[in-house]
Protein backbone atom coordinates (compact mmCIF):
# COMPACT_ATOMS: atom_id res chain seq x y z
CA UNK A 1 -5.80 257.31 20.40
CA UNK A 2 -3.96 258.14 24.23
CA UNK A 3 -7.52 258.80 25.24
CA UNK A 4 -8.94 255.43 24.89
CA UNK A 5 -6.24 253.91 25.51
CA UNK A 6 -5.67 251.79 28.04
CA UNK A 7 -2.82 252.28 31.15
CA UNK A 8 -0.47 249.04 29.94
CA UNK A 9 -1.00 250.15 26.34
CA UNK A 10 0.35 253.63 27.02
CA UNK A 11 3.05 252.51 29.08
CA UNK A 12 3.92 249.82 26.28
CA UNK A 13 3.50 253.08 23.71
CA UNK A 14 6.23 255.09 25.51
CA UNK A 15 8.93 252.18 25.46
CA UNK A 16 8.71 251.64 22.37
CA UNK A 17 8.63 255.39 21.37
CA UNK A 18 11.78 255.63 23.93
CA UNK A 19 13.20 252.72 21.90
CA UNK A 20 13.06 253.97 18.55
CA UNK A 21 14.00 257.44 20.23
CA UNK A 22 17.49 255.97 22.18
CA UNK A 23 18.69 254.34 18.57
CA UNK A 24 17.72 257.88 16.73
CA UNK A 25 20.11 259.41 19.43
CA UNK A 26 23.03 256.95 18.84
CA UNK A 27 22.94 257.74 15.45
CA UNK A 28 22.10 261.58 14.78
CA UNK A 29 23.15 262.66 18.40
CA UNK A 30 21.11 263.91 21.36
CA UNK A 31 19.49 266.28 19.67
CA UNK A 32 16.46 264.44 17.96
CA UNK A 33 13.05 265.40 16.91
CA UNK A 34 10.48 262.90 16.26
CA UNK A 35 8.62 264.61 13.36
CA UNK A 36 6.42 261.53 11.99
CA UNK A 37 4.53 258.18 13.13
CA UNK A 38 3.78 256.14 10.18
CA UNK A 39 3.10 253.31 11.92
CA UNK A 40 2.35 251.34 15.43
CA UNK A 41 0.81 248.32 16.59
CA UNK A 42 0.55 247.70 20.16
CA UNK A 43 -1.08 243.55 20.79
CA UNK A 44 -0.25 243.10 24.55
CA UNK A 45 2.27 244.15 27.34
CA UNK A 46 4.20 241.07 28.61
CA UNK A 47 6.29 240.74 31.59
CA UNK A 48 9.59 240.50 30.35
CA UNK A 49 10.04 242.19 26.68
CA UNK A 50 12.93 242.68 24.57
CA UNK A 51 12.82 245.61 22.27
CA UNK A 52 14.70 246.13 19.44
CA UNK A 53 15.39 248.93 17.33
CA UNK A 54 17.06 249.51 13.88
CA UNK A 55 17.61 251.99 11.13
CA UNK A 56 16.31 251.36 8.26
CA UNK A 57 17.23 254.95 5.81
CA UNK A 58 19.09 257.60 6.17
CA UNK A 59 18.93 260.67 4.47
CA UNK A 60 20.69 264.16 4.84
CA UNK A 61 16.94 265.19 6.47
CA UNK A 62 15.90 262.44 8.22
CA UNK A 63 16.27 259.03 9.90
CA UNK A 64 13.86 256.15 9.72
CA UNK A 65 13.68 254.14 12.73
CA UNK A 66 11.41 250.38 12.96
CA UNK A 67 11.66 249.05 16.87
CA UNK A 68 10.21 245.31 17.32
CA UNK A 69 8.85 244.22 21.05
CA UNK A 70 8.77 240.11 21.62
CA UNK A 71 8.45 237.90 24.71
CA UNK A 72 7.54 235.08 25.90
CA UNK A 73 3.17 234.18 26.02
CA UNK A 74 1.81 232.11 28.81
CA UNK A 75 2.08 229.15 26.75
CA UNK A 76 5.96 229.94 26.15
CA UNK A 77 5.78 230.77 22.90
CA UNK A 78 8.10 233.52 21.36
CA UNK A 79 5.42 236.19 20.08
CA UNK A 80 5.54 240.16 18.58
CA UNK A 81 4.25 242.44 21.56
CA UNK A 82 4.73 245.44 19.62
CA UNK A 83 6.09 247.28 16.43
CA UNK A 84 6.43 250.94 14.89
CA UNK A 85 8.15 252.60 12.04
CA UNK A 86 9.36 256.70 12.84
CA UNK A 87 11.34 259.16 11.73
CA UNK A 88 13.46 261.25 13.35
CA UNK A 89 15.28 264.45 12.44
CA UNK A 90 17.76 266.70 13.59
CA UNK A 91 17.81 270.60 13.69
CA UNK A 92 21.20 270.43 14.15
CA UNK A 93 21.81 271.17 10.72
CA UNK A 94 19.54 272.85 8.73
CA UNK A 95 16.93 270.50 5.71
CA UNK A 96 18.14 271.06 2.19
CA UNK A 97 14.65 273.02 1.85
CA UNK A 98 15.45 275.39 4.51
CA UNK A 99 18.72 276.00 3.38
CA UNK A 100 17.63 276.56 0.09
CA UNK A 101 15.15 279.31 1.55
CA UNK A 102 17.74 280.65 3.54
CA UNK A 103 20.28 280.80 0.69
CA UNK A 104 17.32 282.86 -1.63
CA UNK A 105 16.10 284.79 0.85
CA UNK A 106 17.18 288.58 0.65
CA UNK A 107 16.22 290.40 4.05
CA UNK A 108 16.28 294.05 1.36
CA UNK A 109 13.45 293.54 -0.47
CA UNK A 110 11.20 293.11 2.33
């Protein structure tokens, strides 16, 4: 997709990755891992954008992040630039599946 992309859409890409990213980091701390994409649509890169970015679940795992990008079109009219849906984790502490593995996992009988 970056390949054929084109230099505004990749720019307009990385702000709204950094977006989603900045609101990840206010709520699991700076340590943040974006681990999935499950959605993105990019229309057109405006002058002046407003971004906004919100959580929508939470989960001992992972964080779910949606960021919206509006402005203003030539004719004035308030339109949707941009939008994405990602989720974020933190290796800060470890999954519940990792812990489990950790908890079972008996460094003798290997």
């Amino acid at each position: 997709m970056l390949a054929t992309a084109q230099p505004q859409g990749v720019d307009l890409l990385q702000r709204v990755v950094a977006a989603a990213t900045a609101r990840a980091r206010e709520i699991l701390g700076a340590s943040v891992s974006l681990s999935r994409c499950h959605h993105i649509e990019l229309r057109a890169e405006l002058a002046e954008m407003v971004f906004e970015a919100s959580c929508v679940s939470r989960s001992d795992d992972d964080l779910v992040v949606v960021v919206f990008a509006s402005g203003c079109d030539a004719a004035g009219c308030d339109c949707m630039v941009a939008a994405g849906r990602f989720t974020f984790s933190t290796f800060t502490r470890p999954s519940a599946s990792i812990a489990t593995r950790l908890a079972q996992w008996n460094p003798a009988t290997r």
